[in-house]
Protein backbone atom coordinates (compact mmCIF):
# COMPACT_ATOMS: atom_id res chain seq x y z
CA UNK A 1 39.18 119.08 -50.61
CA UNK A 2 36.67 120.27 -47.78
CA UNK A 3 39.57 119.96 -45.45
CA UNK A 4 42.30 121.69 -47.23
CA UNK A 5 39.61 124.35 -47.92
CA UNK A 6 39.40 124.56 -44.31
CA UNK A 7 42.52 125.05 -43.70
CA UNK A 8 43.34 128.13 -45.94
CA UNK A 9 40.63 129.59 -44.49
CA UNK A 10 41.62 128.43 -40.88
CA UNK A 11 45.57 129.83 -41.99
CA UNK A 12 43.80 133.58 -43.73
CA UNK A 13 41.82 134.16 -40.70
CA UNK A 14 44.54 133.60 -38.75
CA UNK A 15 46.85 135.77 -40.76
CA UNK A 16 44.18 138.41 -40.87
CA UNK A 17 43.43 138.67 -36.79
CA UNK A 18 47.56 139.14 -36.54
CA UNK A 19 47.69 142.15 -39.21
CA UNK A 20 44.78 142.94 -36.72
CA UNK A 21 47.01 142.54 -33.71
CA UNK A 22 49.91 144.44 -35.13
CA UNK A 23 48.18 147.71 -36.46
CA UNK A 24 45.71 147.46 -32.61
CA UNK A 25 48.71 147.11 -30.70
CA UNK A 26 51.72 148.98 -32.22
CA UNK A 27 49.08 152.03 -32.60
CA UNK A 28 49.95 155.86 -31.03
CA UNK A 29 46.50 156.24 -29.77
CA UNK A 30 44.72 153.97 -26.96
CA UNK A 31 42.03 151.73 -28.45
CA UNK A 32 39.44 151.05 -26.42
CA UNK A 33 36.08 148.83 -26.63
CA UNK A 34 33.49 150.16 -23.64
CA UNK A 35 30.03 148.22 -22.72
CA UNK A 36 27.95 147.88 -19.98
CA UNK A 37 30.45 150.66 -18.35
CA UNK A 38 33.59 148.01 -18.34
CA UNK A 39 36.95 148.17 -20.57
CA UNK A 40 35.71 144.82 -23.23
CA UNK A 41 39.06 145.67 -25.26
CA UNK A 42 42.22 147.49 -25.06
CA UNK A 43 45.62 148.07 -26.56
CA UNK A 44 48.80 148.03 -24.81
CA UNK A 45 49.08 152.07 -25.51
CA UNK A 46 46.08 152.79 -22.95
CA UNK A 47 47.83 150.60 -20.58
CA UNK A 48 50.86 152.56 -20.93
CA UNK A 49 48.80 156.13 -20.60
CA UNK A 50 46.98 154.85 -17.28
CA UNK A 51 50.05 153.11 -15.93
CA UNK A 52 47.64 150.24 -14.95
CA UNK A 53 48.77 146.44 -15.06
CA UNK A 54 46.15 144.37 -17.42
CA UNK A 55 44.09 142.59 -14.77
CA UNK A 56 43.35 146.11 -13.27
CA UNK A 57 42.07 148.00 -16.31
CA UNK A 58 39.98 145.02 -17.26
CA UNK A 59 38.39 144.51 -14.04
CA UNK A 60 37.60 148.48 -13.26
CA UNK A 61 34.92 150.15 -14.48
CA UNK A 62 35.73 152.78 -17.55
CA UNK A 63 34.78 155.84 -15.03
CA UNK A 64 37.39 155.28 -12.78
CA UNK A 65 40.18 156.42 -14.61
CA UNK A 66 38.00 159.92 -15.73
CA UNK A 67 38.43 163.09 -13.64
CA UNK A 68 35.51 163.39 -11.37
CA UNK A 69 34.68 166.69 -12.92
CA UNK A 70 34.25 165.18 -16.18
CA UNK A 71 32.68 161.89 -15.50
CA UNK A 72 28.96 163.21 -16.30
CA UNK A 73 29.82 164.83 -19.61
CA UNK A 74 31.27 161.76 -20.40
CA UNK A 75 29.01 159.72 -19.16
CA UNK A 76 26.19 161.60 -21.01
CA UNK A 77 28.05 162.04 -24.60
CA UNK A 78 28.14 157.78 -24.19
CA UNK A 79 25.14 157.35 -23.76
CA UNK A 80 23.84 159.53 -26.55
CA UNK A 81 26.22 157.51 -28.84
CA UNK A 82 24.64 154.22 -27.54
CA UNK A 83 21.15 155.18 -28.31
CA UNK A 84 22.09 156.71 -31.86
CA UNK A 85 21.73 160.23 -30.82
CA UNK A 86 25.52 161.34 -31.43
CA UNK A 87 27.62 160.56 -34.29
CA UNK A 88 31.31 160.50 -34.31
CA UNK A 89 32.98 163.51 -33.35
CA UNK A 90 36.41 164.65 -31.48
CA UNK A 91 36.32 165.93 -27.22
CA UNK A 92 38.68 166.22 -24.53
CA UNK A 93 38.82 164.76 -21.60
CA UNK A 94 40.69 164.83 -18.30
CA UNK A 95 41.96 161.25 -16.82
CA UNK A 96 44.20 160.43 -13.89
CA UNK A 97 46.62 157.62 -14.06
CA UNK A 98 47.78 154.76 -11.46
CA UNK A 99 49.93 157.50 -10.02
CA UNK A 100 47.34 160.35 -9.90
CA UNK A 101 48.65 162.02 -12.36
CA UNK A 102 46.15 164.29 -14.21
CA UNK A 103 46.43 163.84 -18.45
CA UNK A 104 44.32 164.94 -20.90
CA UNK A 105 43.05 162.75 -23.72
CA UNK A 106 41.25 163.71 -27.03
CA UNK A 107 38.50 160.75 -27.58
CA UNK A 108 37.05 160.20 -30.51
CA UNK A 109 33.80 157.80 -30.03
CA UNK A 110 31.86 155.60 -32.41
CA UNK A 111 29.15 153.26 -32.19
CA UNK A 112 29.70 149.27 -32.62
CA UNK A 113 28.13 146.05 -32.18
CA UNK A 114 30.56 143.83 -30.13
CA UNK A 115 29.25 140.61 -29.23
CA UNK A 116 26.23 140.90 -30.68
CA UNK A 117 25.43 143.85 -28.12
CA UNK A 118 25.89 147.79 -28.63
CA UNK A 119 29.21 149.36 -27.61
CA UNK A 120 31.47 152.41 -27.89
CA UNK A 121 34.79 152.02 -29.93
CA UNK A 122 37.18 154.26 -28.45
CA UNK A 123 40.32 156.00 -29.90
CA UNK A 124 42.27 158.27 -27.17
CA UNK A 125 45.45 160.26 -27.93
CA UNK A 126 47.56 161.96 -25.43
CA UNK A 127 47.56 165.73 -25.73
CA UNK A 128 48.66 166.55 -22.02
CA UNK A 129 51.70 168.27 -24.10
CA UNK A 130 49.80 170.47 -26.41
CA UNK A 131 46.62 171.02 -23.35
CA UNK A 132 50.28 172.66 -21.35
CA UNK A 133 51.41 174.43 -24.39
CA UNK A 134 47.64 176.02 -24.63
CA UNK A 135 47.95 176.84 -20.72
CA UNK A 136 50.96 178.09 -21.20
CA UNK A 137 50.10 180.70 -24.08
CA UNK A 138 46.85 181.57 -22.14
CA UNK A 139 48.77 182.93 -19.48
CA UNK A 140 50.92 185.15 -21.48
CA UNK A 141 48.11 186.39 -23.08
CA UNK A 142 46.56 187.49 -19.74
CA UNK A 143 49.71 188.85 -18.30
CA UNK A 144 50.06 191.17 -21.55
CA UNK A 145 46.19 192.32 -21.12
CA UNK A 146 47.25 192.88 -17.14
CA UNK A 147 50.39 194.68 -18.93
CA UNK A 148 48.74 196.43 -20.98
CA UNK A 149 46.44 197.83 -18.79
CA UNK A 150 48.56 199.28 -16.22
CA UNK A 151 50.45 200.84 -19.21
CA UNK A 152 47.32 202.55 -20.17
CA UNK A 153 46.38 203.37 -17.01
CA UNK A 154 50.23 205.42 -16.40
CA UNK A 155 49.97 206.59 -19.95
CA UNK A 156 46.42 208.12 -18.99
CA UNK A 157 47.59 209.40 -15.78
CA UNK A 158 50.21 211.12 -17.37
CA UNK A 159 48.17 212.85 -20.45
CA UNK A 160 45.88 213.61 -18.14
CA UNK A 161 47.88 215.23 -15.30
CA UNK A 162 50.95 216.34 -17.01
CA UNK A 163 50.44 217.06 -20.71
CA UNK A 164 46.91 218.67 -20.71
CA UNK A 165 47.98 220.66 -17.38
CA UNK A 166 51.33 221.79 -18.93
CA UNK A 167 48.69 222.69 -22.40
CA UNK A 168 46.07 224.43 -20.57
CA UNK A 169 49.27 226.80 -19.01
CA UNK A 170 50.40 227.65 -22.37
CA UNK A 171 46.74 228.68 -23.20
CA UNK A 172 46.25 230.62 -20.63
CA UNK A 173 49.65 232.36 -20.72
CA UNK A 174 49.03 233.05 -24.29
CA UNK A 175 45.05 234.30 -23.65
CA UNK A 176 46.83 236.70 -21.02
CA UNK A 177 49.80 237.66 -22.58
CA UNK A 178 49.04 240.87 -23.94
CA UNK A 179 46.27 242.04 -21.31
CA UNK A 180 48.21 244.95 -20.22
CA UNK A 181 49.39 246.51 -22.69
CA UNK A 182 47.89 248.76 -25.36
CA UNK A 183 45.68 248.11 -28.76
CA UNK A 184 48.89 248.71 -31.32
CA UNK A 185 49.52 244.65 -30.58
CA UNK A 186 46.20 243.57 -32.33
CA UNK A 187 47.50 241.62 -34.65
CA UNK A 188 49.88 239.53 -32.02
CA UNK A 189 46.62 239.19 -29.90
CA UNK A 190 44.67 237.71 -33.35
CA UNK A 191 47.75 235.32 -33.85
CA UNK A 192 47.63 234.58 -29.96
CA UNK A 193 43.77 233.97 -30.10
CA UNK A 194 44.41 231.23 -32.96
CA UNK A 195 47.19 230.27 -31.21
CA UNK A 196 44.91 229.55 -28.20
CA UNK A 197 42.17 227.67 -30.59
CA UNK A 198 44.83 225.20 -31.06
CA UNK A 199 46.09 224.69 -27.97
CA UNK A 200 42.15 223.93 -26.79
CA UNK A 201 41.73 221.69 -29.52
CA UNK A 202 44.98 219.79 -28.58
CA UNK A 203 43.86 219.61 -25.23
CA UNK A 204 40.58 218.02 -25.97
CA UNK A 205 42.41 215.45 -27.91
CA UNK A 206 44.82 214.73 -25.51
CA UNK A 207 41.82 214.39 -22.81
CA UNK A 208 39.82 212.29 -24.64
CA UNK A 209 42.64 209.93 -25.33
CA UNK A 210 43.28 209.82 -21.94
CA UNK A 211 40.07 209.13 -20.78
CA UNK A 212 40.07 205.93 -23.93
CA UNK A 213 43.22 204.85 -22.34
CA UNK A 214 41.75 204.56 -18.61
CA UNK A 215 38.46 206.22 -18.02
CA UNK A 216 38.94 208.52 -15.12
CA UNK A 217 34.94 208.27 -14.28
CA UNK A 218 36.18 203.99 -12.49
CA UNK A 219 37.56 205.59 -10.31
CA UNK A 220 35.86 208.85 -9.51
CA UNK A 221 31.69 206.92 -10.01
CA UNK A 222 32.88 203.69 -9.90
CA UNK A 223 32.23 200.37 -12.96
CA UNK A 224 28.55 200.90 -13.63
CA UNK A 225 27.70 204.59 -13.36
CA UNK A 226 30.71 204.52 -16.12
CA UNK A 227 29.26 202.10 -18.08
CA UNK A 228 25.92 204.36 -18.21
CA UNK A 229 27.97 207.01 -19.30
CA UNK A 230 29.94 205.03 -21.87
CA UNK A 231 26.63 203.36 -23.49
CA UNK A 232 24.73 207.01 -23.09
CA UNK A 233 27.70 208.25 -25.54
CA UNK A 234 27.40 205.17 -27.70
CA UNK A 235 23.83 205.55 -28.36
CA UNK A 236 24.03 209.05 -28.93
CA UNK A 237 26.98 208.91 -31.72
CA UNK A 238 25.75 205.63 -33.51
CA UNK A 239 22.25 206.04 -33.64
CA UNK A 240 21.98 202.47 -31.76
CA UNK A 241 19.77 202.80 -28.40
CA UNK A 242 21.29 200.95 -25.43
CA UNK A 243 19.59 199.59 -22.49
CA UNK A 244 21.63 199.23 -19.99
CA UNK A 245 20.77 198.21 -16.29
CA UNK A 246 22.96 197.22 -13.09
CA UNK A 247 21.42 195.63 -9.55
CA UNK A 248 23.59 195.38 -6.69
CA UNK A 249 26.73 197.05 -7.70
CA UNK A 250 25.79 200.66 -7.32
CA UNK A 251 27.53 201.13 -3.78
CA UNK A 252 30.46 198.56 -4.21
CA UNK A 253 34.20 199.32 -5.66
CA UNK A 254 35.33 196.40 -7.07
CA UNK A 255 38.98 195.42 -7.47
CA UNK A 256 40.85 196.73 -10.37
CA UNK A 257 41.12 194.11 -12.51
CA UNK A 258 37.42 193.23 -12.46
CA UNK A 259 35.99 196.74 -13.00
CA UNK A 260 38.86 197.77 -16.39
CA UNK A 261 38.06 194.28 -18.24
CA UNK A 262 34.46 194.15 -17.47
CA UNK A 263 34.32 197.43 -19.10
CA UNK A 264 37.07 196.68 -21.74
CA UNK A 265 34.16 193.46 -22.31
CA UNK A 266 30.88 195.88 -22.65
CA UNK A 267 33.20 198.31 -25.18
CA UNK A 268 34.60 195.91 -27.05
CA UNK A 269 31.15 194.07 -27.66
CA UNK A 270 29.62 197.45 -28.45
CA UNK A 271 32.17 198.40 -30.88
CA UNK A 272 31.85 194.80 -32.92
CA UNK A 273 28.10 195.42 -32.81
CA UNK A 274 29.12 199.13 -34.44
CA UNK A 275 31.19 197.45 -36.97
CA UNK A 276 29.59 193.89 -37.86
CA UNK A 277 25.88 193.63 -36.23
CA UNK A 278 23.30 196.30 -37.56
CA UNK A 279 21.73 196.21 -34.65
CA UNK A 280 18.70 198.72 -33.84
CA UNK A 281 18.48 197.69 -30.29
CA UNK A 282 20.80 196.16 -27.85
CA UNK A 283 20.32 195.22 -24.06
CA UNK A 284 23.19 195.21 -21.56
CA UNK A 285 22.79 193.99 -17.82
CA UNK A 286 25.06 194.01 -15.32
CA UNK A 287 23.91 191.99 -12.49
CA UNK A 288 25.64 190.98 -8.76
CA UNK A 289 24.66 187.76 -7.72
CA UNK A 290 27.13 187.06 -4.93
CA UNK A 291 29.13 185.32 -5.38
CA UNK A 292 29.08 185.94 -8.76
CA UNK A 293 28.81 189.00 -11.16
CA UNK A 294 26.64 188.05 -14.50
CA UNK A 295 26.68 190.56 -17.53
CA UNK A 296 24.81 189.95 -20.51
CA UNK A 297 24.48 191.61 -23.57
CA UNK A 298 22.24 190.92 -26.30
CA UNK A 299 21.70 192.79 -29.62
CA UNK A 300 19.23 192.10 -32.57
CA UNK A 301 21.12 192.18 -35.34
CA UNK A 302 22.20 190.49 -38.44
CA UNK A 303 23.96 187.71 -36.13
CA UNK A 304 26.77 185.21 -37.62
CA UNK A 305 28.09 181.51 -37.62
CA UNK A 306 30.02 181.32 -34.18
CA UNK A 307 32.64 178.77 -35.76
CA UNK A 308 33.30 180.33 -39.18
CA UNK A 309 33.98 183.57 -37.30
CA UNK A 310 36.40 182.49 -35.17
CA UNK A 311 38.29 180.92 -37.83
CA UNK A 312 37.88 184.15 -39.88
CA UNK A 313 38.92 186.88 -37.48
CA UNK A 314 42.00 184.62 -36.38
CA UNK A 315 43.14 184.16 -40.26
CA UNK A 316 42.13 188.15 -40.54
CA UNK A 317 44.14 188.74 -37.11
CA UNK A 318 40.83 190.28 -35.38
CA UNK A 319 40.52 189.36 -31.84
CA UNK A 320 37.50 190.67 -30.80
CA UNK A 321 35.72 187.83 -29.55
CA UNK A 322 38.92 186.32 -28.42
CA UNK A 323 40.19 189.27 -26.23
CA UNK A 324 36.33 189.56 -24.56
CA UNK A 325 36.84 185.69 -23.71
CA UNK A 326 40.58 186.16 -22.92
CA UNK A 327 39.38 188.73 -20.30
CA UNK A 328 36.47 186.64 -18.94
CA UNK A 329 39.11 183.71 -18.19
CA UNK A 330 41.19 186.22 -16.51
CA UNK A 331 39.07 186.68 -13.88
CA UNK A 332 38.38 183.16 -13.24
CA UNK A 333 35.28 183.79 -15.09
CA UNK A 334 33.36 182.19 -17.77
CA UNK A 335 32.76 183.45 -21.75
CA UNK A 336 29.60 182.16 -23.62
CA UNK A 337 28.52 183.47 -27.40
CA UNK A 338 25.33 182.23 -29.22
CA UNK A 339 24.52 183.53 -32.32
CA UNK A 340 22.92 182.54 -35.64
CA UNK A 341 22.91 184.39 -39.31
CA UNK A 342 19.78 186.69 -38.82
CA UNK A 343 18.93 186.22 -35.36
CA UNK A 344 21.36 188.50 -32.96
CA UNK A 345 23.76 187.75 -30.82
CA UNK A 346 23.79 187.24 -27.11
CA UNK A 347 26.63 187.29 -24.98
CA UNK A 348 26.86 185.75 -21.37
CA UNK A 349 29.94 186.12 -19.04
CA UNK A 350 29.97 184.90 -15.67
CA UNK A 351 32.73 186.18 -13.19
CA UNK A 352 33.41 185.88 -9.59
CA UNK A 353 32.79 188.89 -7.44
CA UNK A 354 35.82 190.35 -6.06
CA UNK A 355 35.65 193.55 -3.82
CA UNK A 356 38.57 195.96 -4.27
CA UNK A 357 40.58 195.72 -1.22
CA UNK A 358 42.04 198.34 0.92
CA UNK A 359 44.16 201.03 -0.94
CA UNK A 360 44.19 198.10 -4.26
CA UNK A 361 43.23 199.19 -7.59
CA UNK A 362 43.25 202.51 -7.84
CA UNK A 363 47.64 203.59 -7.95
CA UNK A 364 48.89 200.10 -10.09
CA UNK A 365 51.63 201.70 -12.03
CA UNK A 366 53.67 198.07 -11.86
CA UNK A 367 54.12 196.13 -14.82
């Protein structure tokens, strides 16, 4: 009895370890079993990602296959898992196969005992697809904020130089009309003079949507002079003081795309902070630190939930934070938001410093 009961057992287990086998090995994702920095346990899938024959990914330690830029933050989320600190959670990461190809895997990480020692069970899906995909909408989005700009910019131009010119003629023509002749026109010259208030009021309209479009101060006082001017105005229609203060980019003209988006970045943030912060005070620097440019700006108001706001304005189709961080990655820069409900919001962008070069900047009209 004791040895047929030790052989159904014998027969289950082994039934149960090839159900094991099956689901490990006929799985999407790459299953991996880390300790001590070496691959303990592996399915045939994260063979087939690496391109690496068995011997060589059990024989080579885990980091070898991770993008050296990566290899600390990996390094460093594993570690926290090992000691308890980090429960499971999802993260890309960059690898490079047998070939030297570059993929990107998401990992999702969770604590074990294998072996009677701590380790690190491992699931790894290929997203190199959707990571291209993501690259590949990015740069449409920049190229229509590029677009967009030098359409503003022409639009501008042309309000500015054509439309108000060819206004301000009419007003003056009508303002003049009558000058020589005698007082029996009086009525005409009322008409005329109300004519005139119109004109002058389209005129201001037409400026000030020109100077919305493309400020015309960029290019006459140059980014932060502009900026003074633009937070002067905001402080004086909202009620919200501004502090604003630039070092080391009071003499320097940078290059056109730099100077529109960092300003389309300090209007946009003020206008959120308008709408959504109640802010009595907010702080704006604008700082050179070659080879860098660092603008922060920090408010105190009612503050939000980072994540739940990004997942509300993209269901509500507002892209105000996205379009500021759009802009940053534009210019090779980085885009960093903290916030918390009650606490403000500070803002931190980080872009490299770019001097306009000769006759650049100032005339793009192509699309």
């Amino acid at each position: 009895m004791e040895i047929k009961e030790h052989k159904r057992t014998e027969e289950a287990l082994r039934l149960s370890e090839k159900r094991y086998r099956d689901v490990v090995e006929n799985a999407n994702d790459a299953i991996v079993v880390l300790q001590d920095g070496m691959h303990k346990f592996f399915n045939h899938k994260a063979l087939e990602i690496t391109g690496y024959s068995e011997e060589e990914y059990a024989t080579q330690p885990f980091g070898h296959v991770i993008d050296p830029e990566d290899r600390d933050r990996v390094f460093e989320r594993c570690l926290r898992i090992l000691k308890g600190q980090e429960f499971s959670n999802n993260y890309p990461v960059r690898i490079i196969d047998k070939k030297g190809n570059k993929k990107w895997l998401e990992v999702n990480s969770v604590l074990i005992n294998w072996e009677e020692r701590p380790a690190t069970l491992n699931f790894m899906a290929d997203i190199s697809d959707r990571k291209r995909a993501e690259k590949h909408i990015q740069t449409l989005t920049q190229e229509l904020i590029k677009a967009r700009e030098y359409a503003r910019q022409r639009i501008s131009r042309y309000l500015h130089d054509q439309v108000a010119q060819d206004l301000s003629t009419v007003k003056i023509t009508c303002e003049t009309l009558f000058d020589n002749y005698s007082g029996e026109y009086d009525e005409i010259r009322q008409k005329l003079s109300k004519m005139s208030e119109i004109l002058q009021g389209s005129i201001n309209a037409v400026r000030n949507l020109s100077y919305d479009l493309r400020p015309p101060s960029l290019d006459q006082l140059g980014l932060t002079r502009t900026i003074f001017q633009y937070c002067e105005d905001f402080s004086e229609n909202n009620a919200v003081p501004v502090d604003f203060y630039s070092a080391g980019l009071d003499d320097v003209r940078l290059d056109f795309d730099t100077e529109i988006n960092l300003y389309r970045i300090i209007q946009e943030a003020l206008n959120n902070i308008k709408k959504h912060g109640n802010a009595k005070q907010v702080t704006v620097r604008l700082i050179a630190s070659f080879p860098k440019i660092i603008l922060r700006i920090e408010d105190n108001g009612i503050g939000f939930d980072v994540d739940k706001r990004l997942i509300t304005a993209l269901n509500e189709k507002r892209m105000g934070l996205r379009s500021m961080e759009e802009r940053a990655i534009l210019l090779n820069g980085k885009f960093r938001i903290r916030s918390r409900p009650m606490e403000g919001t500070k803002i931190f962008i980080e872009v490299p410093y770019k001097e306009e070069k000769n006759g650049s900047g100032k005339d793009r009209t192509d699309c």
